[in-house]
PDB file of N, CA and C in Angstrom:
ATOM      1  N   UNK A   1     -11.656   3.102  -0.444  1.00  0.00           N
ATOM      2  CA  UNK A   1     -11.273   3.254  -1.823  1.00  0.00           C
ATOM      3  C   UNK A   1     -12.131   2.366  -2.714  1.00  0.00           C
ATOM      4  N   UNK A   2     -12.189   1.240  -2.167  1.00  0.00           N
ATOM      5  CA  UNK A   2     -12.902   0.110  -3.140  1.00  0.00           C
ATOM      6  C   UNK A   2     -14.502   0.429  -2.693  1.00  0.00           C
ATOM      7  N   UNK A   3     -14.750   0.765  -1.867  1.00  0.00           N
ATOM      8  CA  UNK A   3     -16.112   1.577  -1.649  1.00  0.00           C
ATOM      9  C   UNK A   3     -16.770   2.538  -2.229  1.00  0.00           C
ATOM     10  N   UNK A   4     -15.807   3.263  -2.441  1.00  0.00           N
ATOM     11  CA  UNK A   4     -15.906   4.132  -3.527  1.00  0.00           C
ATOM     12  C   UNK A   4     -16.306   4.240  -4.960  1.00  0.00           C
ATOM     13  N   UNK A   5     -15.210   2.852  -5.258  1.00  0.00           N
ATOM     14  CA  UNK A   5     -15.969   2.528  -6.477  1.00  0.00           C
ATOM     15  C   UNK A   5     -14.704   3.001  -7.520  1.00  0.00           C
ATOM     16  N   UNK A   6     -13.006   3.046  -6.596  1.00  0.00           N
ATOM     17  CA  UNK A   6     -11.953   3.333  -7.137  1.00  0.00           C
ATOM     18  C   UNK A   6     -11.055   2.378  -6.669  1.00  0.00           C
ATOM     19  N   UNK A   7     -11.231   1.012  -7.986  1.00  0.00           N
ATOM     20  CA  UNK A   7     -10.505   0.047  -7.147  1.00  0.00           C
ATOM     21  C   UNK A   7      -8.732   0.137  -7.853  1.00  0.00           C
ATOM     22  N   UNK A   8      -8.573   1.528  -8.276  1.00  0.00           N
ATOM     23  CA  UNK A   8      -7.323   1.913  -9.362  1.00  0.00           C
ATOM     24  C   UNK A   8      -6.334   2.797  -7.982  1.00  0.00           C
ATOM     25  N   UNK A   9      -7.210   3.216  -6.814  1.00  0.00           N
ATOM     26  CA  UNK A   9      -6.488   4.875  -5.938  1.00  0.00           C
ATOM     27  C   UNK A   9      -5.401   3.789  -5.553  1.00  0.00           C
ATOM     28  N   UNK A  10      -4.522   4.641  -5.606  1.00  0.00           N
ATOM     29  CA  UNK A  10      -2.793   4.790  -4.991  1.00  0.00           C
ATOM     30  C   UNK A  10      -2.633   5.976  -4.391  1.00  0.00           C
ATOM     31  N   UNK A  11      -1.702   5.454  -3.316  1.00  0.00           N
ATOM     32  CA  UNK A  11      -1.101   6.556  -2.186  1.00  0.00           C
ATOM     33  C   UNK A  11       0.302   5.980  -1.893  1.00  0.00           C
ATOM     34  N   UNK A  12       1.047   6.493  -3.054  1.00  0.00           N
ATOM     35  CA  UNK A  12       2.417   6.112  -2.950  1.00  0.00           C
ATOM     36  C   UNK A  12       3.203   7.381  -1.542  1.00  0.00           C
ATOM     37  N   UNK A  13       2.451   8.247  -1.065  1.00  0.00           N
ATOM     38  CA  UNK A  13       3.000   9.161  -0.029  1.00  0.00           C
ATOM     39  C   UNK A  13       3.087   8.757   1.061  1.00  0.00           C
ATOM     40  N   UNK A  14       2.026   7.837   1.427  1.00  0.00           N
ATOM     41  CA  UNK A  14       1.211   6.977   2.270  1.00  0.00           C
ATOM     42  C   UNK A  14       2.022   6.723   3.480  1.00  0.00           C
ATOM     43  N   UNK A  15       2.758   7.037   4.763  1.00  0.00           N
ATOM     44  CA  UNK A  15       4.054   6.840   5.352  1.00  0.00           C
ATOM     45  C   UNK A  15       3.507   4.930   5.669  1.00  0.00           C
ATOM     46  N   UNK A  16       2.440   4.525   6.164  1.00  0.00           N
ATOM     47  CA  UNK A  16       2.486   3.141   6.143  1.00  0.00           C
ATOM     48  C   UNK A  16       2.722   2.515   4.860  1.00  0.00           C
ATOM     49  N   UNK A  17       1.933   2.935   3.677  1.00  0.00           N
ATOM     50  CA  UNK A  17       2.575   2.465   2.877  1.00  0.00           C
ATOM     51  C   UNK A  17       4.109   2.227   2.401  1.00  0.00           C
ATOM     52  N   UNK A  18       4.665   3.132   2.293  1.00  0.00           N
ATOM     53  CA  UNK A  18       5.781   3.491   2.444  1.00  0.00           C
ATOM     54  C   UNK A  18       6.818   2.354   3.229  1.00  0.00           C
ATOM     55  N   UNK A  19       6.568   2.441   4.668  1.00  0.00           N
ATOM     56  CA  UNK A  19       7.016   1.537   5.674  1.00  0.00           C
ATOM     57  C   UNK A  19       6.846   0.122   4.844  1.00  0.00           C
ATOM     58  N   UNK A  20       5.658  -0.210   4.618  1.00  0.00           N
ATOM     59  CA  UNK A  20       5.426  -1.622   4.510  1.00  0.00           C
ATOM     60  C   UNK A  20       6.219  -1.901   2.965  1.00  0.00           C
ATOM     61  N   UNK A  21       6.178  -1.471   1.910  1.00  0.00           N
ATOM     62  CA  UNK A  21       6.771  -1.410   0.560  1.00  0.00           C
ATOM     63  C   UNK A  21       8.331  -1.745   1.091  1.00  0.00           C
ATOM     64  N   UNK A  22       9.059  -0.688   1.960  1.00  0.00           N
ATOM     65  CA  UNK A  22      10.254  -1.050   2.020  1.00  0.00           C
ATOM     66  C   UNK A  22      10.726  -2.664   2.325  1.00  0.00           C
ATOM     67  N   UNK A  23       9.659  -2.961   3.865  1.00  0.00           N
ATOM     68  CA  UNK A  23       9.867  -4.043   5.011  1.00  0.00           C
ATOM     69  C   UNK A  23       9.827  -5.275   3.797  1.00  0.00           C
ATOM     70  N   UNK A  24       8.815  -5.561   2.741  1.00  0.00           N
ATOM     71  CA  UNK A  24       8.721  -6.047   2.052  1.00  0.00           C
ATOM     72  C   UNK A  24       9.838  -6.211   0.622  1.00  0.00           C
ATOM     73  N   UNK A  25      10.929  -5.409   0.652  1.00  0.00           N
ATOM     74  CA  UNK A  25      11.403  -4.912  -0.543  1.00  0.00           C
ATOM     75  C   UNK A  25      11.339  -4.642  -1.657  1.00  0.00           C
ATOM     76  N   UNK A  26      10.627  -3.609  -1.450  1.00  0.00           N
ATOM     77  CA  UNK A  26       9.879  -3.211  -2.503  1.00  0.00           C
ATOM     78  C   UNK A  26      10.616  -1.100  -3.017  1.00  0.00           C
ATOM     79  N   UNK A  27      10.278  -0.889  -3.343  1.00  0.00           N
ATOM     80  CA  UNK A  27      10.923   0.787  -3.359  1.00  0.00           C
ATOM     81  C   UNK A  27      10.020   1.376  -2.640  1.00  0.00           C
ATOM     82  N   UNK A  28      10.662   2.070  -2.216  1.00  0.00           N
ATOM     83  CA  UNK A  28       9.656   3.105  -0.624  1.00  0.00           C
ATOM     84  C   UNK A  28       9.886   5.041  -0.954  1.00  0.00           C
ATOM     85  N   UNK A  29       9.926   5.235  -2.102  1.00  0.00           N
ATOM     86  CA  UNK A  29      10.322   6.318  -2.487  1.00  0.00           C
ATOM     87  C   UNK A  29       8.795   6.351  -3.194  1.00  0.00           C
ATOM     88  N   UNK A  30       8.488   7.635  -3.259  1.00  0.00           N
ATOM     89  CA  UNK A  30       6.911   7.670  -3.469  1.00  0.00           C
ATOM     90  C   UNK A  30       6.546   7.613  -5.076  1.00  0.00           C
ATOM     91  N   UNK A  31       7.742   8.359  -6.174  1.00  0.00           N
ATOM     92  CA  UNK A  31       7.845   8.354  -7.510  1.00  0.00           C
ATOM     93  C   UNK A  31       7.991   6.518  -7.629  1.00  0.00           C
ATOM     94  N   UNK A  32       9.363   6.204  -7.205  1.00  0.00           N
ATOM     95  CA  UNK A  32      10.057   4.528  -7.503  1.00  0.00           C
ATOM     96  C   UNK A  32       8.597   3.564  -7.264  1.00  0.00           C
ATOM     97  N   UNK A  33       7.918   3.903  -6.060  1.00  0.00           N
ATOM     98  CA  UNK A  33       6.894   2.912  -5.943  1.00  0.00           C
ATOM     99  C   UNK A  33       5.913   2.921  -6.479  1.00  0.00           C
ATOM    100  N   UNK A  34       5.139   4.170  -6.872  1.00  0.00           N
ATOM    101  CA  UNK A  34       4.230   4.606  -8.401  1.00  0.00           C
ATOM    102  C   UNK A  34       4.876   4.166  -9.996  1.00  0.00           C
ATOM    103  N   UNK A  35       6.097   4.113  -9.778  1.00  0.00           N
ATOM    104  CA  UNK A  35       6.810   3.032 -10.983  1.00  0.00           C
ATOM    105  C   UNK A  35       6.147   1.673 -10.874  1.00  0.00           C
ATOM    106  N   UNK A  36       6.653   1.200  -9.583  1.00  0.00           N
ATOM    107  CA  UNK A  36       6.373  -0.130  -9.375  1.00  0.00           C
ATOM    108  C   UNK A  36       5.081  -0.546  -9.509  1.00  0.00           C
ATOM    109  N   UNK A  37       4.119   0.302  -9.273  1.00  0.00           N
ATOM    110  CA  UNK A  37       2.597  -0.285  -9.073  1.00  0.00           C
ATOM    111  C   UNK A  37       1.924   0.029 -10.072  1.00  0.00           C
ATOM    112  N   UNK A  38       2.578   0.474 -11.055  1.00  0.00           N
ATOM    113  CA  UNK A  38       2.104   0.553 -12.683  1.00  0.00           C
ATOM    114  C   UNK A  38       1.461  -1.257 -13.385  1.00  0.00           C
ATOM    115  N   UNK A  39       2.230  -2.170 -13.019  1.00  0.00           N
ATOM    116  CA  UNK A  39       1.973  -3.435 -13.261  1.00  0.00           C
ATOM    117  C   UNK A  39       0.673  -3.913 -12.591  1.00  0.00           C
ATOM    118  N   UNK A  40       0.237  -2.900 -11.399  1.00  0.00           N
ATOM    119  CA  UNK A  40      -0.669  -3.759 -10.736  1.00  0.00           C
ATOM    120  C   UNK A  40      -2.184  -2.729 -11.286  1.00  0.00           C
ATOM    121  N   UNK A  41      -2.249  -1.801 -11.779  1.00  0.00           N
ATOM    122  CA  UNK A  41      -3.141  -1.496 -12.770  1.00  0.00           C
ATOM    123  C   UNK A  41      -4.429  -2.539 -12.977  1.00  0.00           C
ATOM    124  N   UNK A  42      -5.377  -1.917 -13.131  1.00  0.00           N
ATOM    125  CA  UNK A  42      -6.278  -1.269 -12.650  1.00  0.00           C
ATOM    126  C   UNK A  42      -6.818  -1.836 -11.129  1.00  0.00           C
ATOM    127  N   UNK A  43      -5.814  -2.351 -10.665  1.00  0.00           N
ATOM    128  CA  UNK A  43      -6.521  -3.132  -8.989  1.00  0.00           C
ATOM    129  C   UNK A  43      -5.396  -2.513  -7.661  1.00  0.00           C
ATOM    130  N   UNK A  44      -4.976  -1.391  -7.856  1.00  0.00           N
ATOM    131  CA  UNK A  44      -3.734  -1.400  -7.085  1.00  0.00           C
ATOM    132  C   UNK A  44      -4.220  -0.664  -5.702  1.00  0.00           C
ATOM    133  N   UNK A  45      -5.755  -0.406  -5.786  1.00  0.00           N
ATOM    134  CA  UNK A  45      -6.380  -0.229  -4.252  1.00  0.00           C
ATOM    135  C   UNK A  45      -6.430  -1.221  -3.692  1.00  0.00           C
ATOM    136  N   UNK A  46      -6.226  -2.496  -3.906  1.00  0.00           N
ATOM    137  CA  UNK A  46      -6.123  -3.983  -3.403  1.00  0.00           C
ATOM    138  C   UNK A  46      -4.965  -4.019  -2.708  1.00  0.00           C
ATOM    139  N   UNK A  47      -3.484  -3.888  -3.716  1.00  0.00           N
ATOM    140  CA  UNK A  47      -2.243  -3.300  -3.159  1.00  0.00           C
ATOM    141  C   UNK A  47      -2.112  -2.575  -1.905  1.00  0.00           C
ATOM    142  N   UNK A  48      -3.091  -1.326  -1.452  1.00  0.00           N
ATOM    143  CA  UNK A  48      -2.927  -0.740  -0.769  1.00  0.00           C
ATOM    144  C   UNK A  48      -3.533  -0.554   0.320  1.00  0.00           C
ATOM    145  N   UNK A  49      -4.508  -1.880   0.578  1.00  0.00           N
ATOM    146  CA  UNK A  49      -5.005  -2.700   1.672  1.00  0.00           C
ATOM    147  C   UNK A  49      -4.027  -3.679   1.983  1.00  0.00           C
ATOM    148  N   UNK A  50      -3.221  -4.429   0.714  1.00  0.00           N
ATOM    149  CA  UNK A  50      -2.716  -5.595   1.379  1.00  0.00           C
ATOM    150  C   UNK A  50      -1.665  -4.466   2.174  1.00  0.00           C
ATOM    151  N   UNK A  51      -0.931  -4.048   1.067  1.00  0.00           N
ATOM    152  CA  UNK A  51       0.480  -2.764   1.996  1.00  0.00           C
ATOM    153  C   UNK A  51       0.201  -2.302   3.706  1.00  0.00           C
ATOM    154  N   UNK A  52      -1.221  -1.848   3.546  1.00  0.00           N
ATOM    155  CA  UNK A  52      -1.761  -0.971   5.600  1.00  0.00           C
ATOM    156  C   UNK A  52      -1.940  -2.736   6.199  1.00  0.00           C
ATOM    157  N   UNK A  53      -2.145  -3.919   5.831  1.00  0.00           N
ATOM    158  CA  UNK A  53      -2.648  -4.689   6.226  1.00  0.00           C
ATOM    159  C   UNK A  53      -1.262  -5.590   6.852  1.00  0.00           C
ATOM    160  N   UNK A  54       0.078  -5.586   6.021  1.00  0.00           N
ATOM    161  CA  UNK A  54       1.420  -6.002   6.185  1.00  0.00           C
ATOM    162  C   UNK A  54       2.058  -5.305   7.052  1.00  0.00           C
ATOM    163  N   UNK A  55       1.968  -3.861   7.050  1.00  0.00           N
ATOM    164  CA  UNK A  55       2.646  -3.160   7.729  1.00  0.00           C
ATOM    165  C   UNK A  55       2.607  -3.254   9.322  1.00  0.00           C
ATOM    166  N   UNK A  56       3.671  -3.168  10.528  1.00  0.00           N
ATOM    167  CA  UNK A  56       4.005  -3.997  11.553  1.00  0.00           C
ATOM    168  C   UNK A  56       3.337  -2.562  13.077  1.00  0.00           C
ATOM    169  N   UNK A  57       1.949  -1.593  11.900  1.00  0.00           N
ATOM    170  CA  UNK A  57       1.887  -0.779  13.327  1.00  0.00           C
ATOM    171  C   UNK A  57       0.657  -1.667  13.996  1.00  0.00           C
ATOM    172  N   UNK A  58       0.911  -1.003  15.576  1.00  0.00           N
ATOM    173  CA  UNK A  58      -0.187  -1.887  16.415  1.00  0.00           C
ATOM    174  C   UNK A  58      -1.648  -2.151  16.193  1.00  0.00           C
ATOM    175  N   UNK A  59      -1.817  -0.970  15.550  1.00  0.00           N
ATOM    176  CA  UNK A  59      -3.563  -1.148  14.748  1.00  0.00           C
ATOM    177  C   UNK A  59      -3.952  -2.382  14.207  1.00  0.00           C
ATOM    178  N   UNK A  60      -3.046  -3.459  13.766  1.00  0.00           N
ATOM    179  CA  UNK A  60      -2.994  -4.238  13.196  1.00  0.00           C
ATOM    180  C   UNK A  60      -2.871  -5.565  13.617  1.00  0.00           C
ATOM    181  N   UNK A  61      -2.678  -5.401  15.478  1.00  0.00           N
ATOM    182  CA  UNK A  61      -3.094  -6.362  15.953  1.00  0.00           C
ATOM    183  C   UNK A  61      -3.625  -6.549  17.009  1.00  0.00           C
ATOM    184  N   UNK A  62      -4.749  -7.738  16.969  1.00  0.00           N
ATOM    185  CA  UNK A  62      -5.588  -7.648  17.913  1.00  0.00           C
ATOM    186  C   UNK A  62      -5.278  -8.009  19.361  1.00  0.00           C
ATOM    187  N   UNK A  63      -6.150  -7.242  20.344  1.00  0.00           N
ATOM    188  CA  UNK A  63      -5.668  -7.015  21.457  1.00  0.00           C
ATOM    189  C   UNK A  63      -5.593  -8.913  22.465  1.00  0.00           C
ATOM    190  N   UNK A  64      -4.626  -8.740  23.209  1.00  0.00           N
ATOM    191  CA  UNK A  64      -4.429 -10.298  23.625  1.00  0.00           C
ATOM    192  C   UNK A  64      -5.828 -10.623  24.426  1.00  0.00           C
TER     193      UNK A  64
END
């Protein structure tokens, strides 16, 4: 996204996103959390690295 040269893209559908927004308490409903990430304007592809980066799937951690 930020490669791109779209450091604004949101993927409030996102099911990790999603996951991680809730775990965090945050709204996990795809409209409620596009509410929410209105504040984080114009950087909320940052958001949605930290969100895949929080979220608890195994991709995310390195092997022992």
């Amino acid at each position: 996204m930020r490669a791109l040269g779209d450091p604004d893209a949101f993927l409030p559908t996102d099911l990790g996103i999603r996951r991680a927004a809730r775990d965090l308490g945050l709204p996990s409903t795809p409209a409620a959390l596009t509410a929410r990430a209105a504040a984080w304007r114009p950087w909320r592809a940052y958001a949605v690295q930290y969100l895949w980066a929080t979220d608890s799937h195994p991709i995310n951690f390195l092997p022992v």
